[in-house]
PDB file of N, CA and C in Angstrom:
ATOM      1  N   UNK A   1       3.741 -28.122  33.497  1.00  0.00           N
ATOM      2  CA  UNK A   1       4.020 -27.307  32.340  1.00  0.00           C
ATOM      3  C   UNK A   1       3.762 -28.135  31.080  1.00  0.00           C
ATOM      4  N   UNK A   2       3.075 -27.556  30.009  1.00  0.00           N
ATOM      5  CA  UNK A   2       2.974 -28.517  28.690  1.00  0.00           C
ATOM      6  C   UNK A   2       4.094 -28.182  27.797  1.00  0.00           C
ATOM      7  N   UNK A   3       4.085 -29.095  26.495  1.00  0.00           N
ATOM      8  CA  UNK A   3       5.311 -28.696  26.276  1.00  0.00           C
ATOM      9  C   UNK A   3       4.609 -28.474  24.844  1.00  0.00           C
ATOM     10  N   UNK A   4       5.229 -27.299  24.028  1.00  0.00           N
ATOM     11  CA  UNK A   4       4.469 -27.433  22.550  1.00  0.00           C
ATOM     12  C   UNK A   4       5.594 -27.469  21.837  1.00  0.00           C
ATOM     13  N   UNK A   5       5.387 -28.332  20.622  1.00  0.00           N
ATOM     14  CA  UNK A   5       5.992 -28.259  19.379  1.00  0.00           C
ATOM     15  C   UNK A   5       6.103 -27.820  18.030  1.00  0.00           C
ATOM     16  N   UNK A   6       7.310 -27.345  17.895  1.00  0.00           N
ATOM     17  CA  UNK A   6       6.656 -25.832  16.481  1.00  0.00           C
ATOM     18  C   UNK A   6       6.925 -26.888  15.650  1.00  0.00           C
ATOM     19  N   UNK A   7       6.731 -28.002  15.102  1.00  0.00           N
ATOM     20  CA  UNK A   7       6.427 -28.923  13.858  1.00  0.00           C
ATOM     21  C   UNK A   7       5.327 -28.228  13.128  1.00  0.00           C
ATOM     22  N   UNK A   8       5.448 -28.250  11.664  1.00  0.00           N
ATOM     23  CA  UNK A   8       4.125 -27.786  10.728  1.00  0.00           C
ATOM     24  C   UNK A   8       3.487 -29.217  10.637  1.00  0.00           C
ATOM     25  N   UNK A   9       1.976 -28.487  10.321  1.00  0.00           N
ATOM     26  CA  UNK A   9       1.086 -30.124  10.136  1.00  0.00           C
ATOM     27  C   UNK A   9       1.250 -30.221   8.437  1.00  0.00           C
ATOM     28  N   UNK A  10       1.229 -31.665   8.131  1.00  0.00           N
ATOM     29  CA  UNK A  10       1.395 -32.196   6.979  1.00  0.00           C
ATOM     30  C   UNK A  10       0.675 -30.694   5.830  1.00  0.00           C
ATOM     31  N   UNK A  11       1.422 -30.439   4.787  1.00  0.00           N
ATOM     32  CA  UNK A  11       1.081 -29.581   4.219  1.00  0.00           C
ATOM     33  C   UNK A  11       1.033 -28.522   4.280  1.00  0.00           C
ATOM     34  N   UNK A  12       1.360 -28.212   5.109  1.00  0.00           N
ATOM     35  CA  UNK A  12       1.527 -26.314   5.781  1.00  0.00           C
ATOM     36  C   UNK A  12       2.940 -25.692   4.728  1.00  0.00           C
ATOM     37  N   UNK A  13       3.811 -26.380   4.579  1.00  0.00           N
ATOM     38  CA  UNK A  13       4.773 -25.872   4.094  1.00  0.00           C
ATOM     39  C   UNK A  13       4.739 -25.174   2.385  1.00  0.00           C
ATOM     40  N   UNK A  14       3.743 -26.216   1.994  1.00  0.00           N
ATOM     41  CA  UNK A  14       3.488 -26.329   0.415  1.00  0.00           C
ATOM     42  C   UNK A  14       2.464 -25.118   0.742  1.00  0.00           C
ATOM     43  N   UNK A  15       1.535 -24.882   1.478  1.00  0.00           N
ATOM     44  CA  UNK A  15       0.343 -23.599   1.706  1.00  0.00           C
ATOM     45  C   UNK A  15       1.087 -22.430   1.708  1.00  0.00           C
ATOM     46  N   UNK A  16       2.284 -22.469   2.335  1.00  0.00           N
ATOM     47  CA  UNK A  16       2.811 -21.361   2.566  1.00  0.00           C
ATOM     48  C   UNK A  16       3.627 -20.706   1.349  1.00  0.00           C
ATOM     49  N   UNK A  17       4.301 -22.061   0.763  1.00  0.00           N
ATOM     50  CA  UNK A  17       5.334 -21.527  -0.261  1.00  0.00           C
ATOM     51  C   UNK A  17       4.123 -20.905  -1.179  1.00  0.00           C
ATOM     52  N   UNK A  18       2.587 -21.781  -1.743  1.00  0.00           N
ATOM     53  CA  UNK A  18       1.698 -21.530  -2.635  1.00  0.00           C
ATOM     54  C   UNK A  18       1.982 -20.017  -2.700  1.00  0.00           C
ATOM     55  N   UNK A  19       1.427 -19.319  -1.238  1.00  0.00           N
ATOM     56  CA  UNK A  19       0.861 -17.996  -1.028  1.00  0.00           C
ATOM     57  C   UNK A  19       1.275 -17.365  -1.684  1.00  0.00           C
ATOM     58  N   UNK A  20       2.975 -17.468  -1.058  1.00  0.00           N
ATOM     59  CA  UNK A  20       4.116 -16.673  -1.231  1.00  0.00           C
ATOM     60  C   UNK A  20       4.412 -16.435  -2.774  1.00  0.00           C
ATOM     61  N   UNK A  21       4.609 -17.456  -3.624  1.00  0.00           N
ATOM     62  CA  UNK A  21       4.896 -17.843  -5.066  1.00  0.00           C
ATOM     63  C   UNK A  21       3.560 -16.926  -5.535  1.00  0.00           C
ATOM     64  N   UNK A  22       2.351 -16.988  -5.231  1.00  0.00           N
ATOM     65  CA  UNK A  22       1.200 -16.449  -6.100  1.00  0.00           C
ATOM     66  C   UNK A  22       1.567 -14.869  -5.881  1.00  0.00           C
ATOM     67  N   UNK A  23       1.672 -14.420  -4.732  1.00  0.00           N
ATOM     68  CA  UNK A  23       1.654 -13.064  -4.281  1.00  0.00           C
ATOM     69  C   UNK A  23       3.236 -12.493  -5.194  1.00  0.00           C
ATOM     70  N   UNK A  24       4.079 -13.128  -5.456  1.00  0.00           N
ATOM     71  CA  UNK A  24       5.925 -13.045  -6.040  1.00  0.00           C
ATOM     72  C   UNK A  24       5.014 -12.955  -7.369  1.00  0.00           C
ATOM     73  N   UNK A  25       4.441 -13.510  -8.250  1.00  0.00           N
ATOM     74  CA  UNK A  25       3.929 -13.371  -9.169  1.00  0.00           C
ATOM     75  C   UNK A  25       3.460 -12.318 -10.226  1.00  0.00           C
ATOM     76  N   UNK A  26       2.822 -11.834  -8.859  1.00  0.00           N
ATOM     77  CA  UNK A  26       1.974  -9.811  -9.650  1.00  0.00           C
ATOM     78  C   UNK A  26       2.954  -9.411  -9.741  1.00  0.00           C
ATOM     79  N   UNK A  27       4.366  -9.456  -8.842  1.00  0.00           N
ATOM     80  CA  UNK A  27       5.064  -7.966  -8.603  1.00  0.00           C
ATOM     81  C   UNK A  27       6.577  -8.529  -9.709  1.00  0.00           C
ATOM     82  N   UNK A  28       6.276  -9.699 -11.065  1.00  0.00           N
ATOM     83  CA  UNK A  28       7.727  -9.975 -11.520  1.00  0.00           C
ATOM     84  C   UNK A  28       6.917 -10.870 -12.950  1.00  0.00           C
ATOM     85  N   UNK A  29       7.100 -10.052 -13.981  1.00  0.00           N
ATOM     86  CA  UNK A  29       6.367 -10.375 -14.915  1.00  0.00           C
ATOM     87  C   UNK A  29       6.794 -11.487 -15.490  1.00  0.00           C
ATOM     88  N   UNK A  30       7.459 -11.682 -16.143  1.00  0.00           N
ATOM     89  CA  UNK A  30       8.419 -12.559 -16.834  1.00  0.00           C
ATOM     90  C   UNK A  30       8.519 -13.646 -15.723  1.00  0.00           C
ATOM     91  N   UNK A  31       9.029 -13.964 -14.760  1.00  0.00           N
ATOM     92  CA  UNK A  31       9.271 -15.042 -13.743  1.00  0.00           C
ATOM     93  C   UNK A  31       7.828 -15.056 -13.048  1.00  0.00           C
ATOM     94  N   UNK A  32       7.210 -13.897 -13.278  1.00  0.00           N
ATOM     95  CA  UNK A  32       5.830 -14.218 -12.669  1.00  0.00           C
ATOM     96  C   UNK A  32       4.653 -15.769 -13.208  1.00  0.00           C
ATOM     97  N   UNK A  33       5.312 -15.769 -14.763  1.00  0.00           N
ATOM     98  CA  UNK A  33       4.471 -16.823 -15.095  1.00  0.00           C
ATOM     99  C   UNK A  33       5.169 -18.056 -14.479  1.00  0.00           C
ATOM    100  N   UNK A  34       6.111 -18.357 -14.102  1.00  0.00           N
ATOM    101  CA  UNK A  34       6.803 -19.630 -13.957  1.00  0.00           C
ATOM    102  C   UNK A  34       6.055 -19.599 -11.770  1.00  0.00           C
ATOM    103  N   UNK A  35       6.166 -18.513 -11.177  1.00  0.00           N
ATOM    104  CA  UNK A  35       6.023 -18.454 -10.180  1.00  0.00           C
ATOM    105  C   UNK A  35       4.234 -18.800  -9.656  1.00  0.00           C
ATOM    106  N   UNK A  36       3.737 -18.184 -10.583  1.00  0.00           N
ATOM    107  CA  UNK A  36       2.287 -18.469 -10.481  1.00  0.00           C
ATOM    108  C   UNK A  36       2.115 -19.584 -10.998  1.00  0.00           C
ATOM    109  N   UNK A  37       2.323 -20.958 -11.844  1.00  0.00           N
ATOM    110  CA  UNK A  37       2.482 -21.813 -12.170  1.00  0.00           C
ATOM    111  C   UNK A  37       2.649 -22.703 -11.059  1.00  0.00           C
ATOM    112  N   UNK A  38       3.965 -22.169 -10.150  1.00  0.00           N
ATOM    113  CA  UNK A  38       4.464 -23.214  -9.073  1.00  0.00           C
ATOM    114  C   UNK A  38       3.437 -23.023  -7.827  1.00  0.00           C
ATOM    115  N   UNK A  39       2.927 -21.959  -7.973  1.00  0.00           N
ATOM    116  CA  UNK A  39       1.943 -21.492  -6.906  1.00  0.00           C
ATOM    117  C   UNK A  39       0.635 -22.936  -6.986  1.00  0.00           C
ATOM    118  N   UNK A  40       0.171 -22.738  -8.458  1.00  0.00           N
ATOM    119  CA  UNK A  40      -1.545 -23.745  -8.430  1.00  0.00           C
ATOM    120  C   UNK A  40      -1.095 -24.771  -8.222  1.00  0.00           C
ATOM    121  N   UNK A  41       0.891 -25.624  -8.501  1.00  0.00           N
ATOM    122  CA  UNK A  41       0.923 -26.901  -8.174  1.00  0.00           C
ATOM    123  C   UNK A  41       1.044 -27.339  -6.387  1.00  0.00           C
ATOM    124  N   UNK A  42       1.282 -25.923  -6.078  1.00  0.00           N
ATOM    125  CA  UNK A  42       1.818 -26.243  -4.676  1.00  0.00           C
ATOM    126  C   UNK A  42       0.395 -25.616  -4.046  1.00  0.00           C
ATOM    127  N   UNK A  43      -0.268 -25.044  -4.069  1.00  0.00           N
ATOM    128  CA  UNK A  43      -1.695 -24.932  -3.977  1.00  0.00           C
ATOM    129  C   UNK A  43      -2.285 -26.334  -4.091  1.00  0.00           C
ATOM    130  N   UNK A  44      -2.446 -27.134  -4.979  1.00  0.00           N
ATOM    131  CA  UNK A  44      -3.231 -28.159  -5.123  1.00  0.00           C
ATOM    132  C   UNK A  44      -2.579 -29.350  -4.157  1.00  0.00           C
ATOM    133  N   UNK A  45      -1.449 -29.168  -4.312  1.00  0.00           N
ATOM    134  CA  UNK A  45      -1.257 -30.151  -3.316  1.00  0.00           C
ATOM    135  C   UNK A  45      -1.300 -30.268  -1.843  1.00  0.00           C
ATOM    136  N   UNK A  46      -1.350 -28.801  -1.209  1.00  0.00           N
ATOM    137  CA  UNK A  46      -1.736 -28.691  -0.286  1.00  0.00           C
ATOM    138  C   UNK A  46      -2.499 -28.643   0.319  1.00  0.00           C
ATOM    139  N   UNK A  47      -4.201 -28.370  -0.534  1.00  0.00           N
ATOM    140  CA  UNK A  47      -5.578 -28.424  -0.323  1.00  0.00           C
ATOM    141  C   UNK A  47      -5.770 -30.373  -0.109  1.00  0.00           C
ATOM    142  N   UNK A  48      -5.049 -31.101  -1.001  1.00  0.00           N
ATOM    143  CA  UNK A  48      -5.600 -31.919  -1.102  1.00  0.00           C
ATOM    144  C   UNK A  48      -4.901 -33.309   0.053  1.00  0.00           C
ATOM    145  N   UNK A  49      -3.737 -32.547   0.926  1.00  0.00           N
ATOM    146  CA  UNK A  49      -3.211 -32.878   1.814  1.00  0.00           C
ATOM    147  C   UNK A  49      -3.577 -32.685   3.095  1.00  0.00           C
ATOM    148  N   UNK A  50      -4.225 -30.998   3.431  1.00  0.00           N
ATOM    149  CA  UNK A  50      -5.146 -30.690   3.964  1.00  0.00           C
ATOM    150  C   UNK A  50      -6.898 -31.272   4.483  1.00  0.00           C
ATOM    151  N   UNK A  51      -7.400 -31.431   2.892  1.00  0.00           N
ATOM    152  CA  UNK A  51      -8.361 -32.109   3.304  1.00  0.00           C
ATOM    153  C   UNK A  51      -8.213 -33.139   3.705  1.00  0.00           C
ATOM    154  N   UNK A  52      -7.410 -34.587   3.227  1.00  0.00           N
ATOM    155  CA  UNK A  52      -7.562 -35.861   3.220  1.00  0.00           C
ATOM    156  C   UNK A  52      -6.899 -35.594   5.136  1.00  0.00           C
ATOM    157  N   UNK A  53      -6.177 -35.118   5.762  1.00  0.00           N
ATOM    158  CA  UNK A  53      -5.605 -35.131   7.291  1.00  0.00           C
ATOM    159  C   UNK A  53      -6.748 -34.272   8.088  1.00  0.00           C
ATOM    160  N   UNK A  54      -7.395 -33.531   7.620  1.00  0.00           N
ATOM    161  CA  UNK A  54      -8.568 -32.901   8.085  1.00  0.00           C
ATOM    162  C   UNK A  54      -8.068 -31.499   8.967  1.00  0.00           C
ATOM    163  N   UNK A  55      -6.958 -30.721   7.804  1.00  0.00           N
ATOM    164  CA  UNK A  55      -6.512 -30.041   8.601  1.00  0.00           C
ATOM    165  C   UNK A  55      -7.131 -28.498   7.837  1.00  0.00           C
ATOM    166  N   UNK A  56      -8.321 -27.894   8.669  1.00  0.00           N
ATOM    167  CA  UNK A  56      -8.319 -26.743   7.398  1.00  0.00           C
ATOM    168  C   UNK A  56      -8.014 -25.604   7.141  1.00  0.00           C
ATOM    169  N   UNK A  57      -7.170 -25.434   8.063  1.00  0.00           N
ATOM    170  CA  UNK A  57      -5.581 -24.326   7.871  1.00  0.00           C
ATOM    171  C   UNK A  57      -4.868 -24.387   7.099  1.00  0.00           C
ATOM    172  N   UNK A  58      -4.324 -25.699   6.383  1.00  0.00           N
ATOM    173  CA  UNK A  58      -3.917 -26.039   5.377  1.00  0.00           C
ATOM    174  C   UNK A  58      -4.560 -26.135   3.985  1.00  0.00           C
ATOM    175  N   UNK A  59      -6.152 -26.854   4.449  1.00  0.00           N
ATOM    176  CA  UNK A  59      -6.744 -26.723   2.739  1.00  0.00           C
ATOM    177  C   UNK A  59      -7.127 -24.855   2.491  1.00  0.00           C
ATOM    178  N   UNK A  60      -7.445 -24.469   3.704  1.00  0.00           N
ATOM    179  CA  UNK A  60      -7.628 -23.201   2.987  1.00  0.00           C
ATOM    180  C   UNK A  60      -6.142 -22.308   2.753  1.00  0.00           C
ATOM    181  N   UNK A  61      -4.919 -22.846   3.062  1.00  0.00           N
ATOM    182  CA  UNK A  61      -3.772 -21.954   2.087  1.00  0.00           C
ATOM    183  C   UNK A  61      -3.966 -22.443   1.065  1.00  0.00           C
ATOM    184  N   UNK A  62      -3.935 -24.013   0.903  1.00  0.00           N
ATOM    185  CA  UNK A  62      -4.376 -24.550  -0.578  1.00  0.00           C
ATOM    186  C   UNK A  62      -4.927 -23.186  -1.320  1.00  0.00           C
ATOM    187  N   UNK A  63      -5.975 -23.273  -0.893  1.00  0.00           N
ATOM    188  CA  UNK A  63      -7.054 -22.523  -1.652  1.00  0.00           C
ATOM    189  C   UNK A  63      -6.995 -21.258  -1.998  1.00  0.00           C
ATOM    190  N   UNK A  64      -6.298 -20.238  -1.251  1.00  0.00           N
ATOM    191  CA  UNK A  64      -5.939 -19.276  -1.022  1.00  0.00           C
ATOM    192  C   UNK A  64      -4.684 -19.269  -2.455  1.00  0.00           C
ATOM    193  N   UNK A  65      -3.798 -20.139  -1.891  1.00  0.00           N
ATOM    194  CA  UNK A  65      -2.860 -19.874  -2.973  1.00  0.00           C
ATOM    195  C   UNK A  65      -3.011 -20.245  -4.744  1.00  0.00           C
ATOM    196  N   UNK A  66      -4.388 -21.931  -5.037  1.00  0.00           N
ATOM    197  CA  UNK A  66      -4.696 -21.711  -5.664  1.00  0.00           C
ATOM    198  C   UNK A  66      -5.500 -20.615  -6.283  1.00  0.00           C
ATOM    199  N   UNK A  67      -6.081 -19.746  -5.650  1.00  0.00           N
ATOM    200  CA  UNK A  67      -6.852 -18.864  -6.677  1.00  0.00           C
ATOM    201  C   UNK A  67      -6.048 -17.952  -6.723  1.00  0.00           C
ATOM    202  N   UNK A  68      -5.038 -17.359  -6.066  1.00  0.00           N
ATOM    203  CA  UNK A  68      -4.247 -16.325  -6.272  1.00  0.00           C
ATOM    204  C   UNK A  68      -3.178 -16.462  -7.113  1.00  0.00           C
ATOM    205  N   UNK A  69      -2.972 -17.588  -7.302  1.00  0.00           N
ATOM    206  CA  UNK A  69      -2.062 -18.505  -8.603  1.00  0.00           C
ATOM    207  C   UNK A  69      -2.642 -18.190  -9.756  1.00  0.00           C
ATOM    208  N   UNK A  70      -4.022 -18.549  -9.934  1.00  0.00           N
ATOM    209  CA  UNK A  70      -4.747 -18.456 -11.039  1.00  0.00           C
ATOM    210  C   UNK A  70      -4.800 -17.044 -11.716  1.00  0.00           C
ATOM    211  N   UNK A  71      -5.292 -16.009 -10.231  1.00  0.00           N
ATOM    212  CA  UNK A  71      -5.475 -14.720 -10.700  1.00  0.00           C
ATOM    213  C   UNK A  71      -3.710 -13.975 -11.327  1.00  0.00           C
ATOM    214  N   UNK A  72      -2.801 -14.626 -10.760  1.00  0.00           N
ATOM    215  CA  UNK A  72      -1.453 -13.909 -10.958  1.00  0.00           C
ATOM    216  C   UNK A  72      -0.673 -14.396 -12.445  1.00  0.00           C
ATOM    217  N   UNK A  73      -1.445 -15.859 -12.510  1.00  0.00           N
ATOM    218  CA  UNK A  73      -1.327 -16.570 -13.918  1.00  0.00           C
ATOM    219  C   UNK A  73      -1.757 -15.327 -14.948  1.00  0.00           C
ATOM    220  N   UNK A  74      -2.777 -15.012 -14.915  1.00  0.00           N
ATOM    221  CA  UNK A  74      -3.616 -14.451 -15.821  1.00  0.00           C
ATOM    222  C   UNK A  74      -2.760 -13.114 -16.524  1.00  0.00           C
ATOM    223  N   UNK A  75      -2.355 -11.976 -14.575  1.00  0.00           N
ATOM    224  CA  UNK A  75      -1.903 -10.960 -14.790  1.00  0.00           C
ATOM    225  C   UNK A  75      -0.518 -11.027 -15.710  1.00  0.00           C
ATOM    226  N   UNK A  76       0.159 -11.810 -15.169  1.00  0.00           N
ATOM    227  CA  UNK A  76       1.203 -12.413 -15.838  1.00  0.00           C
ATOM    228  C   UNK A  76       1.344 -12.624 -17.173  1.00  0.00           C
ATOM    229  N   UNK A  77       0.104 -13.578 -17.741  1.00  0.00           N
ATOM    230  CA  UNK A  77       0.207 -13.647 -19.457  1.00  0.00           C
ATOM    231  C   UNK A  77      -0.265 -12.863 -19.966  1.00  0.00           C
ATOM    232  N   UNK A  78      -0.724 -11.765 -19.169  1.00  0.00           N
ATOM    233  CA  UNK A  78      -1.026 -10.746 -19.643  1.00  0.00           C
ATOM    234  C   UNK A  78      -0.013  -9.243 -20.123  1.00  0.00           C
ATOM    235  N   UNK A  79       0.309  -9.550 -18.906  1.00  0.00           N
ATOM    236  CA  UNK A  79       1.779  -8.710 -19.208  1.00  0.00           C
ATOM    237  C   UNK A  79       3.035  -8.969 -20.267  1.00  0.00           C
ATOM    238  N   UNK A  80       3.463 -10.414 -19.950  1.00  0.00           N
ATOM    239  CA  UNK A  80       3.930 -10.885 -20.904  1.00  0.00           C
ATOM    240  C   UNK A  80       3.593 -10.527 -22.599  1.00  0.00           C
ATOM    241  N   UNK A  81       2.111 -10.650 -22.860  1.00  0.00           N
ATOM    242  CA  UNK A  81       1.610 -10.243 -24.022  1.00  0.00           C
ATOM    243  C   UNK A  81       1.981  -9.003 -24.291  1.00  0.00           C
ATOM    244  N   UNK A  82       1.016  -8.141 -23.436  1.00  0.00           N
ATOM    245  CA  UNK A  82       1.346  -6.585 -23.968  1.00  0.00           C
ATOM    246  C   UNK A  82       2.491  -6.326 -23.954  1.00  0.00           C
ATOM    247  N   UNK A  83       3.509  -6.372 -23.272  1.00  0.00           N
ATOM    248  CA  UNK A  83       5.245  -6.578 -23.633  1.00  0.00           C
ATOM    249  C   UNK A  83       5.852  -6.855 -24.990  1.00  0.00           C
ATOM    250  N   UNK A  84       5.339  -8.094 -25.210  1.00  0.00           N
ATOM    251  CA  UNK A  84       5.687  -8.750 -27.051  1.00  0.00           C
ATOM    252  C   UNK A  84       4.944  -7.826 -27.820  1.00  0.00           C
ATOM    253  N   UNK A  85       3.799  -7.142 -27.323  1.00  0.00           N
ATOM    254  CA  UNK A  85       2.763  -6.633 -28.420  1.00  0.00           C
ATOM    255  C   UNK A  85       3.148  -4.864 -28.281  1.00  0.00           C
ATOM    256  N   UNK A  86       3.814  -4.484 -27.093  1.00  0.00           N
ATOM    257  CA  UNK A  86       4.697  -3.380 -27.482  1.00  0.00           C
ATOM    258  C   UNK A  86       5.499  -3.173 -28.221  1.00  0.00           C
ATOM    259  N   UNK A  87       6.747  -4.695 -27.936  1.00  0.00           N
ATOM    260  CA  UNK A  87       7.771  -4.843 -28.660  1.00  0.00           C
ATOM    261  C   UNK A  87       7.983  -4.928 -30.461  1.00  0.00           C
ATOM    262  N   UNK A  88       6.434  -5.679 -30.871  1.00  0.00           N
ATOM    263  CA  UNK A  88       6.346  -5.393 -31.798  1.00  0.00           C
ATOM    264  C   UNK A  88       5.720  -4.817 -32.740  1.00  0.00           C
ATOM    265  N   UNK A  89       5.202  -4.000 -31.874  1.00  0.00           N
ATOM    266  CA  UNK A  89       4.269  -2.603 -32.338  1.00  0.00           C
ATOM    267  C   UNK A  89       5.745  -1.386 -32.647  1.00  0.00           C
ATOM    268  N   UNK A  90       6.485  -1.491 -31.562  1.00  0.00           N
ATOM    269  CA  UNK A  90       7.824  -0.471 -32.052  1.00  0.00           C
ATOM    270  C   UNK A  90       8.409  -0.742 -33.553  1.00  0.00           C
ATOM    271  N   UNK A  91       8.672  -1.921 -33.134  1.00  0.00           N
ATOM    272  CA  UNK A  91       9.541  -2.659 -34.599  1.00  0.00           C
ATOM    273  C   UNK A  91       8.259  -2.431 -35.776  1.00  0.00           C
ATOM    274  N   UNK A  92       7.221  -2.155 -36.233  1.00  0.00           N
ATOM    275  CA  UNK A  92       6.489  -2.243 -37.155  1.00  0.00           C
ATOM    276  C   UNK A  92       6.872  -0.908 -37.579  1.00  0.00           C
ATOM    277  N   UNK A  93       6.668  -0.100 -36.192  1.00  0.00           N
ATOM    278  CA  UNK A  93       6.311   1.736 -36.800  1.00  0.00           C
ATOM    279  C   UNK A  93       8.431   2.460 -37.010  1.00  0.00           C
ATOM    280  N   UNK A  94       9.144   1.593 -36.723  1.00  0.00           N
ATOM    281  CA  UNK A  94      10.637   2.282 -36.831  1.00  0.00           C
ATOM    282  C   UNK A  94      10.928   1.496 -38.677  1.00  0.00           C
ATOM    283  N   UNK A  95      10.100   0.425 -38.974  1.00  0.00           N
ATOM    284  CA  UNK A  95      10.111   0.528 -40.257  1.00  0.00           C
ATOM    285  C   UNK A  95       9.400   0.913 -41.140  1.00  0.00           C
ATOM    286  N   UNK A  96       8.301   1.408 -40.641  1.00  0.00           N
ATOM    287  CA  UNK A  96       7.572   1.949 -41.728  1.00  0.00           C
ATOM    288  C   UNK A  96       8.180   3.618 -41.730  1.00  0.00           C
ATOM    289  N   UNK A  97       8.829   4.014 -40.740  1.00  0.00           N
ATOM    290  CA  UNK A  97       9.247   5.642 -40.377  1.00  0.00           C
ATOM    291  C   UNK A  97      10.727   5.677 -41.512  1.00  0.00           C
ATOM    292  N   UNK A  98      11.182   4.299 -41.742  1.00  0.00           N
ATOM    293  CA  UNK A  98      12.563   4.549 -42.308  1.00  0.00           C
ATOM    294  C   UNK A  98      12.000   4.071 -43.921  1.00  0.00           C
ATOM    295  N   UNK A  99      10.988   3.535 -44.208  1.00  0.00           N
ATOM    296  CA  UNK A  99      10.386   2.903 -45.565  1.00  0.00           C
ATOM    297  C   UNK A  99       9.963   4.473 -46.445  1.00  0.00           C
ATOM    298  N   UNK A 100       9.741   5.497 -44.867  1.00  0.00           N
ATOM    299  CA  UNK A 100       8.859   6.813 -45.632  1.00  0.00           C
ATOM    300  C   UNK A 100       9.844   8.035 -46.146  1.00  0.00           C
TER     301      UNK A 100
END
């Protein structure tokens, strides 16, 4: 009988959290930027833990989670923006409505 061991290989853990953190990202605007942030650091470090052990299950969560970091970065400051740029699009037009 062989015996297997559920140990992760060096870096699997950081691939996984990446994913997870990039994908938490789209669906939480405000914490999305801090989450997609933690995503490209834990992305990068896992690609580059991955490659150097030659494991490429690991560089490609790397990879996976960096670009989905990147793309959730984006959605994120994006949202964030149009949010502030709602917020103060209201506040412009409730004083010009009380100025008239």
């Amino acid at each position: 009988m062989s015996e297997t061991t559920n140990e992760l290989t060096p870096g699997m853990a950081q691939g996984i959290a990446s994913c997870v953190c990039a994908a938490l990202g789209f669906f939480i605007p405000v914490l999305g930027l801090v989450l997609s942030i933690v995503a490209i650091v834990l992305g990068g470090k896992a690609r580059k833990i991955g490659n150097a052990n030659g494991h490429d299950t690991v560089a490609t969560l790397g990879l996976v989670g960096l670009i989905v970091g990147w793309v959730a970065l984006a959605v994120a400051a994006f949202a964030v923006l149009s949010l502030f740029g709602l917020i103060g699009g209201i506040g412009i037009l409730g004083a010009l409505s009380g100025a008239l």
